[in-house]
C-alpha atoms as a PDB file:
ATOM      1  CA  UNK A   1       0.000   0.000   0.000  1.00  0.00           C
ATOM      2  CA  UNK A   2       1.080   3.774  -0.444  1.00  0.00           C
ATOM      3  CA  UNK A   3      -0.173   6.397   1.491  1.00  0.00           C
ATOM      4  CA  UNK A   4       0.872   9.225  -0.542  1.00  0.00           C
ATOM      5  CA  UNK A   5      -2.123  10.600  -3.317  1.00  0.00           C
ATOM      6  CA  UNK A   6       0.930  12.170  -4.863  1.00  0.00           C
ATOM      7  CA  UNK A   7       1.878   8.604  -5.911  1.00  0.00           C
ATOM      8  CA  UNK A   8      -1.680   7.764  -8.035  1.00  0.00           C
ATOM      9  CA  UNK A   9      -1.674  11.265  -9.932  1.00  0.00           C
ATOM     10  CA  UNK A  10       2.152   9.991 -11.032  1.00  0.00           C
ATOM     11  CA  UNK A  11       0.417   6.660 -12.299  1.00  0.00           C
ATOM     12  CA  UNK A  12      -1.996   8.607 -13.494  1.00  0.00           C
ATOM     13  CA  UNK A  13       0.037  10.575 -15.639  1.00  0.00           C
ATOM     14  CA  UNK A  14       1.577   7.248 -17.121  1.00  0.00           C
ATOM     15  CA  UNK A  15      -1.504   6.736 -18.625  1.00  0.00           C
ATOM     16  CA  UNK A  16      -2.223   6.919 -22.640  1.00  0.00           C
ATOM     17  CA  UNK A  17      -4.821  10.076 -23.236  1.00  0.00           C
ATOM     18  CA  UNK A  18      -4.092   9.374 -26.694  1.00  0.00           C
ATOM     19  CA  UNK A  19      -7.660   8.820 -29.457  1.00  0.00           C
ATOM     20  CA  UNK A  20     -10.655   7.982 -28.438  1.00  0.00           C
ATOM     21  CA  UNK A  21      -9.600   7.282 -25.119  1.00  0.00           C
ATOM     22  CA  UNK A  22      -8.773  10.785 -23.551  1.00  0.00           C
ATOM     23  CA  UNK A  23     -12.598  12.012 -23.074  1.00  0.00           C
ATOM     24  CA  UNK A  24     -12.698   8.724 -20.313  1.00  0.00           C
ATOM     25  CA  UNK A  25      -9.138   9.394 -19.456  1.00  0.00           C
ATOM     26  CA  UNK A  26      -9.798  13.344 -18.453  1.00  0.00           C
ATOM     27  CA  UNK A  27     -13.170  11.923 -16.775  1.00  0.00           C
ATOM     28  CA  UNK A  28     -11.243   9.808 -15.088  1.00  0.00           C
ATOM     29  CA  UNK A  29      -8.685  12.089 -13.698  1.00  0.00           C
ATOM     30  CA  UNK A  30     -11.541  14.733 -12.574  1.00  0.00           C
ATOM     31  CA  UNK A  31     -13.973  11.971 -10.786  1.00  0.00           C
ATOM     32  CA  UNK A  32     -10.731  11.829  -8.073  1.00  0.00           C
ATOM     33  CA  UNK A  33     -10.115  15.312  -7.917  1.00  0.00           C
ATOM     34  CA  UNK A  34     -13.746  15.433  -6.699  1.00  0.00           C
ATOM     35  CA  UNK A  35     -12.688  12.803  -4.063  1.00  0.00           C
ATOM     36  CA  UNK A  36     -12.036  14.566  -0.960  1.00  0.00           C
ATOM     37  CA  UNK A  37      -8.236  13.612   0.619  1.00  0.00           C
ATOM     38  CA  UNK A  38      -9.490  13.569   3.961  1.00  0.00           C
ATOM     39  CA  UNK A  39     -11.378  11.001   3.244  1.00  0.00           C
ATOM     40  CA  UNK A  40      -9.137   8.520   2.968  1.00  0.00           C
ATOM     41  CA  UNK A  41      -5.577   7.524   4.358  1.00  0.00           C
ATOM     42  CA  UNK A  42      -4.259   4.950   2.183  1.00  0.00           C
ATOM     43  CA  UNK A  43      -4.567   3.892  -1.525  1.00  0.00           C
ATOM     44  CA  UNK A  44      -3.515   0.423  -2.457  1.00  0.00           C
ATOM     45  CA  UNK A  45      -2.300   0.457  -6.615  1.00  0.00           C
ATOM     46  CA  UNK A  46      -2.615  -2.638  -8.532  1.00  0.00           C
ATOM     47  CA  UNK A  47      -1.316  -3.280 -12.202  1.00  0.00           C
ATOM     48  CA  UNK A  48      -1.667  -5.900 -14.313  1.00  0.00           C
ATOM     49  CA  UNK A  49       0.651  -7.478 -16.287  1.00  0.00           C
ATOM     50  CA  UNK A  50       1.445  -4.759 -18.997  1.00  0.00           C
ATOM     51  CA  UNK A  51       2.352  -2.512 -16.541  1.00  0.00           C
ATOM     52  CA  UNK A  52      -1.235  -0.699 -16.442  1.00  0.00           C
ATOM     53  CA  UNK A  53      -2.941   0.481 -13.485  1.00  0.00           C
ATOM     54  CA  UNK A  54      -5.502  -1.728 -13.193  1.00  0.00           C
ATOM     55  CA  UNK A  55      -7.285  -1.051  -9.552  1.00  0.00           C
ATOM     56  CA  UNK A  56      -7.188   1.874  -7.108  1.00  0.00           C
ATOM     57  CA  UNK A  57      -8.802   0.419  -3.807  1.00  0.00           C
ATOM     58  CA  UNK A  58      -9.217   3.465  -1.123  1.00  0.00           C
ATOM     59  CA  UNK A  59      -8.799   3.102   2.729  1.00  0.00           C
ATOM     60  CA  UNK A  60      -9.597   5.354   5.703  1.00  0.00           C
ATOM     61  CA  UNK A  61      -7.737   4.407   9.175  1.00  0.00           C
ATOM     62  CA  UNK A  62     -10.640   3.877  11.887  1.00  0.00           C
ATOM     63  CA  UNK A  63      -9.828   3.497  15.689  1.00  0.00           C
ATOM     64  CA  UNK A  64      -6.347   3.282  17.683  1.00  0.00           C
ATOM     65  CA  UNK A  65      -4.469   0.238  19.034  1.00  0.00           C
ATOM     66  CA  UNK A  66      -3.801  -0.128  22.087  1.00  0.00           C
ATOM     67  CA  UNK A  67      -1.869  -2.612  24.629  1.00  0.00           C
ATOM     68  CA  UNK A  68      -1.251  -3.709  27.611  1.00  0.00           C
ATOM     69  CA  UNK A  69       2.317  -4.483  28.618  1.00  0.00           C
ATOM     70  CA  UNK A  70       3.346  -6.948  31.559  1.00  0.00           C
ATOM     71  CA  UNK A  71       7.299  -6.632  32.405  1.00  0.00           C
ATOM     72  CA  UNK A  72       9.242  -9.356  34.304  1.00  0.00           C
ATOM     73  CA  UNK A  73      12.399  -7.708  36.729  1.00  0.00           C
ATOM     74  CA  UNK A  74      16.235  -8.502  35.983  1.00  0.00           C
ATOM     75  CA  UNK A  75      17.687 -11.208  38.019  1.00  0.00           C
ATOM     76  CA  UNK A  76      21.655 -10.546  38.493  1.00  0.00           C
ATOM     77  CA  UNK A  77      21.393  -9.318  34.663  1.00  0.00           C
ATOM     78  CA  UNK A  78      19.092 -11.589  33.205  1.00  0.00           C
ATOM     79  CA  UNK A  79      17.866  -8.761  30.885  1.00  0.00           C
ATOM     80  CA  UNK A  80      20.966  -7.517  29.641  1.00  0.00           C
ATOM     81  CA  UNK A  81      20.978  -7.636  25.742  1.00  0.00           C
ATOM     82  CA  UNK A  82      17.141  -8.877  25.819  1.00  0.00           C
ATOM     83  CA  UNK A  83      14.223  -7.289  23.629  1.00  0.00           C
ATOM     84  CA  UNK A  84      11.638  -6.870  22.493  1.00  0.00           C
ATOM     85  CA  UNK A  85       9.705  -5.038  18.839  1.00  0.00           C
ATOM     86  CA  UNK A  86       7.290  -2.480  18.767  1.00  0.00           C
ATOM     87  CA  UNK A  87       5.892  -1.164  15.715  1.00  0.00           C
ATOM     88  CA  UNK A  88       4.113   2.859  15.272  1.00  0.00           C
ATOM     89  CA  UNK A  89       2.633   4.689  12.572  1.00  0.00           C
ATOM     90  CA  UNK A  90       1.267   1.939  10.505  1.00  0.00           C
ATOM     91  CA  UNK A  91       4.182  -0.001  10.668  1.00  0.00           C
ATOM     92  CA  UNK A  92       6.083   2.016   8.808  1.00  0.00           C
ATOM     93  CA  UNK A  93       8.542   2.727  12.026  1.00  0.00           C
ATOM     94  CA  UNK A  94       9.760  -0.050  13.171  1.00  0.00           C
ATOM     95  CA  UNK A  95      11.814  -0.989  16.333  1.00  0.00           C
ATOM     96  CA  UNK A  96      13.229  -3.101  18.838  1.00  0.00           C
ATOM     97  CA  UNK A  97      13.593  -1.948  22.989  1.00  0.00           C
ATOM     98  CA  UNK A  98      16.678  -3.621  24.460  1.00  0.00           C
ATOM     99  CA  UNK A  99      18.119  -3.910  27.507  1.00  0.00           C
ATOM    100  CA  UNK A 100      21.638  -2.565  28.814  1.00  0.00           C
ATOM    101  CA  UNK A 101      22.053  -3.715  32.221  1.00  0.00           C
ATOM    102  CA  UNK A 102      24.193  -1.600  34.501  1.00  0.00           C
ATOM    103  CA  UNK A 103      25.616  -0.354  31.393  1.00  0.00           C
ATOM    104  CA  UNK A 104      27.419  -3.582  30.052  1.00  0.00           C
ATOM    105  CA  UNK A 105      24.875  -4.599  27.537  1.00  0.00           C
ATOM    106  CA  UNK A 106      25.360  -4.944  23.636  1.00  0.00           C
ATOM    107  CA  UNK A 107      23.174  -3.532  21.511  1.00  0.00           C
ATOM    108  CA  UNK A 108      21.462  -6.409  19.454  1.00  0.00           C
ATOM    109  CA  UNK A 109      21.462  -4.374  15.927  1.00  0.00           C
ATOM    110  CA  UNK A 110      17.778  -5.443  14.611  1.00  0.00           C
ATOM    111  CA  UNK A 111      18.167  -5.574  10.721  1.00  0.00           C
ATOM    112  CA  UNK A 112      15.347  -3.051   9.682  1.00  0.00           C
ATOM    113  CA  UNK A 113      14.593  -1.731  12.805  1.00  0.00           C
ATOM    114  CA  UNK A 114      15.604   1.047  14.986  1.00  0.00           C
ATOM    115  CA  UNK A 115      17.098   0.812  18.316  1.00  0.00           C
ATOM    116  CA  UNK A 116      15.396   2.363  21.874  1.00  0.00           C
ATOM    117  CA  UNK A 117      17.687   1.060  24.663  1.00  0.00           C
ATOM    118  CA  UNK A 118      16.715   1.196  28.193  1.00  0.00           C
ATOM    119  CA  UNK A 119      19.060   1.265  30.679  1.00  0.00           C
ATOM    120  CA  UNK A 120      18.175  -0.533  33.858  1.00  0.00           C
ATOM    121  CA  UNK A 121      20.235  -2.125  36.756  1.00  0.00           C
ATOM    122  CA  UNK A 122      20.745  -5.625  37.728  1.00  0.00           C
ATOM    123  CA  UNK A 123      17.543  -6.850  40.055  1.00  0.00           C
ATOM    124  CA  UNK A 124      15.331  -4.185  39.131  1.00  0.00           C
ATOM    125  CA  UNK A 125      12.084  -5.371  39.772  1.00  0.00           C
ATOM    126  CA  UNK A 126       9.324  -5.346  36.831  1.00  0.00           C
ATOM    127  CA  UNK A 127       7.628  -2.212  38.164  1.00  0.00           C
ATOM    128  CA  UNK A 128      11.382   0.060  37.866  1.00  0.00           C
ATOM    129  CA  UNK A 129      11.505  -2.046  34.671  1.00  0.00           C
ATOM    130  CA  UNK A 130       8.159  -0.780  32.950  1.00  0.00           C
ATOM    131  CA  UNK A 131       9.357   2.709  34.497  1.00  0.00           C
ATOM    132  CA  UNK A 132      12.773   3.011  32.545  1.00  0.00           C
ATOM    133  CA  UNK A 133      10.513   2.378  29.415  1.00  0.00           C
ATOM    134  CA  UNK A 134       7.589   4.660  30.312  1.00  0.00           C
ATOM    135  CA  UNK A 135      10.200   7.382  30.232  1.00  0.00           C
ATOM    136  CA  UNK A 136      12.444   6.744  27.468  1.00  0.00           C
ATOM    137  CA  UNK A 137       9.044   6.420  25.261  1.00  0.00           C
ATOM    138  CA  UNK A 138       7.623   9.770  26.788  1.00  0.00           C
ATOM    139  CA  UNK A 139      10.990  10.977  26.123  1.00  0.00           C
ATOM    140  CA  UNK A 140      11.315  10.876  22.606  1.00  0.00           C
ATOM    141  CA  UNK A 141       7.901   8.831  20.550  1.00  0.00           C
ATOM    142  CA  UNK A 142       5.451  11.334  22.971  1.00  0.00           C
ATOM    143  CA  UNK A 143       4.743  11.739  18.886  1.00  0.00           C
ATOM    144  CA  UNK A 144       3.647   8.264  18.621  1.00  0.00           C
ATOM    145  CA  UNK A 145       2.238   6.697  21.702  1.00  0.00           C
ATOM    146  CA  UNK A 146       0.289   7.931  25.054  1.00  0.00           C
ATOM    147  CA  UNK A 147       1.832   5.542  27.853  1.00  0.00           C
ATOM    148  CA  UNK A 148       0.405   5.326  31.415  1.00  0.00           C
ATOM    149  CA  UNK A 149       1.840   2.937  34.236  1.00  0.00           C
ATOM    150  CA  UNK A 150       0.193   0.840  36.561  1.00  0.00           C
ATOM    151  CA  UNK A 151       2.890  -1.094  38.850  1.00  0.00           C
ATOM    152  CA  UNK A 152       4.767  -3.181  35.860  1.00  0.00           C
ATOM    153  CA  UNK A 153       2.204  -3.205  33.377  1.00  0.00           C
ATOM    154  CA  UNK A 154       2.209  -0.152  31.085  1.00  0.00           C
ATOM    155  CA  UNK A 155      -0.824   0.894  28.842  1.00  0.00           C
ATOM    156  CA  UNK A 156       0.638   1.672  25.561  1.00  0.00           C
ATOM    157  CA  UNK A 157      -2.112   3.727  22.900  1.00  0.00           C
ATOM    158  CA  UNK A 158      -0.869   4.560  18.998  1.00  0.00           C
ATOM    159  CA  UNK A 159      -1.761   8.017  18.509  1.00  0.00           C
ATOM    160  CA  UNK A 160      -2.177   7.406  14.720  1.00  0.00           C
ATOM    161  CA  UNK A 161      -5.209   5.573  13.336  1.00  0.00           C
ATOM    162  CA  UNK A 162      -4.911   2.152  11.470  1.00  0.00           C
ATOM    163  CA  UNK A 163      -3.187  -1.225  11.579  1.00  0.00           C
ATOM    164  CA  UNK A 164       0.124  -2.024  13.035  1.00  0.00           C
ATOM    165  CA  UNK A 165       1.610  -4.994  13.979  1.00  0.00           C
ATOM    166  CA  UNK A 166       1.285  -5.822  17.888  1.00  0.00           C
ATOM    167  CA  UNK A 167       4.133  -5.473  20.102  1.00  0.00           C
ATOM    168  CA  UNK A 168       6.170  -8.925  20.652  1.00  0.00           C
ATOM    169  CA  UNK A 169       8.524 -10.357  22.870  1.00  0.00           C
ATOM    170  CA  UNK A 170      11.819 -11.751  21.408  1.00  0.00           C
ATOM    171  CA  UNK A 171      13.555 -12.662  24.652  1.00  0.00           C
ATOM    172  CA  UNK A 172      12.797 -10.184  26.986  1.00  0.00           C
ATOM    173  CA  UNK A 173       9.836 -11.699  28.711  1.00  0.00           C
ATOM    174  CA  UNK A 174       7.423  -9.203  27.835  1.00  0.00           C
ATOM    175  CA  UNK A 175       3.595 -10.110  28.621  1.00  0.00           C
ATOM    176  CA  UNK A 176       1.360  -8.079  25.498  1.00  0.00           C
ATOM    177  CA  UNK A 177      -2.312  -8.146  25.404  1.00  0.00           C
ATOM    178  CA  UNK A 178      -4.659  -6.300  22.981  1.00  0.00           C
ATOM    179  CA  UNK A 179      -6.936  -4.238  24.711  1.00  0.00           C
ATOM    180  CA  UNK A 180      -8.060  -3.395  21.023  1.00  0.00           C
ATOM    181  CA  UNK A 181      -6.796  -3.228  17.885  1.00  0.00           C
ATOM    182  CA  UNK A 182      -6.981   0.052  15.235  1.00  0.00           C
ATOM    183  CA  UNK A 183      -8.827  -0.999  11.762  1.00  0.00           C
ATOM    184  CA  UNK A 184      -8.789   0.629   8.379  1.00  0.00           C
ATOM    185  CA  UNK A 185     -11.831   0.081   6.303  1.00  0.00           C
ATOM    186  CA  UNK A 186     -12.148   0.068   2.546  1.00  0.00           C
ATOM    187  CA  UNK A 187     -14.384   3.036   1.195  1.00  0.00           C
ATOM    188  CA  UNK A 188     -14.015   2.625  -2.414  1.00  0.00           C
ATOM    189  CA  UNK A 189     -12.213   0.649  -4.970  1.00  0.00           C
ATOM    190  CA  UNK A 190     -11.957   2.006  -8.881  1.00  0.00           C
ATOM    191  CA  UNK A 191     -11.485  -0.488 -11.583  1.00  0.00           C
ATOM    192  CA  UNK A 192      -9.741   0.296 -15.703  1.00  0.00           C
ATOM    193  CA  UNK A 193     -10.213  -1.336 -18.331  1.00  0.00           C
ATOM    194  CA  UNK A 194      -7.848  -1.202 -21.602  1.00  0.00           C
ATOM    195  CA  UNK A 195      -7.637  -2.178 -24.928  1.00  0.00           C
ATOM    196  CA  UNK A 196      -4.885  -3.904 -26.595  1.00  0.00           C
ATOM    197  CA  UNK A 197      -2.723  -1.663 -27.032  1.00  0.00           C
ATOM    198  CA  UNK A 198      -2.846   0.257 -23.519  1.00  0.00           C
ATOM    199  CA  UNK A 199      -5.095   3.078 -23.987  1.00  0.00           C
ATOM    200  CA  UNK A 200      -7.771   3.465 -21.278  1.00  0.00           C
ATOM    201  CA  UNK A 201     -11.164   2.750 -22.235  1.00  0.00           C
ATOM    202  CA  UNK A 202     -13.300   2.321 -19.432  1.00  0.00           C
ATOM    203  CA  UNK A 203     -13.367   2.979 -15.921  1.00  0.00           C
ATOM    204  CA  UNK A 204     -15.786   2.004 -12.513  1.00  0.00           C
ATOM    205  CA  UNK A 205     -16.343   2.729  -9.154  1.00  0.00           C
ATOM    206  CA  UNK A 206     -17.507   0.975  -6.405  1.00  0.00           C
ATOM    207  CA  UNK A 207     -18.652   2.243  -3.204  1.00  0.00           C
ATOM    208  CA  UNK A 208     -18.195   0.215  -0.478  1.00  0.00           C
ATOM    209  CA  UNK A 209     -18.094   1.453   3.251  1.00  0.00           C
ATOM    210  CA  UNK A 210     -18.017   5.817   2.806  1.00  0.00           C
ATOM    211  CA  UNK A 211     -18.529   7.430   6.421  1.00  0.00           C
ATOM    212  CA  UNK A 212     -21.419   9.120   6.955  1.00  0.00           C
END
């Protein structure tokens, strides 16, 4: 999927206005214009096997995620080098929260992912444990997530609508639970049609789930 409009007015442009074909081709163009961009979040592109956009389906983000996290303490350094990933914005930030134990751990270098270490000290119990990450993630995502803490269990919210992949524990011992989930919904999908040689000759629309 691509979130950026500016992306479909590109493929767009790739288009053959050529003949017969630019009356639908124009029509085309100005039946989106009339779509209103905060209407929707995300447009998924699909083209078929010449190369020719061949679907436009349209998305709106509905709802946050939001978590629950359970944190085990450090027993004489268990947790040094441990982690765990947590995804933001749609997945499209990615990273990993590690821990450096009195300051002797190693950062595990996630391929893809960006490192938050957390520094902590050997038999820190879970509750100074979900502390440590309550302020690094205050600190500097306030951008991305509202965190609250309850003892060891932090209540992590996404402050950007849509799907993203749930946090998950790699060796840290992290306890996640979905208090609930964000959703994107599909308002409306746009089908083309061409002729042999490329040139557009047909297009329709679908409505499917528009918010009132």
């Amino acid at each position: 999927m691509s979130g950026d409009p500016k992306l479909f007015v590109k493929a767009l442009s790739q288009l053959d206005p050529g003949g017969a074909a630019r009356s639908v081709h124009d029509d085309f163009k100005q039946a989106n214009r009339q779509i209103d961009v905060k209407d929707y979040d995300t447009l998924n592109i699909v083209y078929d096997s010449d190369g020719n956009m061949s679907q436009v389906s349209y998305y709106q983000d509905r709802d946050y995620s939001k978590y629950d996290l359970g944190f085990v303490g450090d027993t004489a350094g268990s947790l040094n080098d441990t982690y765990w990933l947590l995804n933001a914005a749609k997945d499209r930030k990615k990273y990993y929260v590690w821990y450096n134990v009195d300051g002797g751990g190693t950062d595990p270098n996630i391929s893809g992912r960006v490192g938050i270490e957390v520094g902590i000290s050997a038999n820190d119990a879970g509750s100074i444990v979900a502390l440590a990450v309550k302020q690094i993630l205050v600190l500097s995502h306030s951008d991305e997530f509202t965190v609250s803490r309850e003892n060891a269990v932090l209540s992590l919210t996404a402050l950007t609508r849509g799907i993203l992949t749930d946090p998950v524990d790699v060796s840290s011992g992290l306890i996640s639970t979905t208090v609930y989930e964000g959703t994107e919904v599909l308002l409306r999908e746009v089908y083309l049609n061409y002729d042999a040689s490329g040139c557009l000759l047909s297009y329709d629309k679908v409505e499917l789930n528009v918010k009132c």
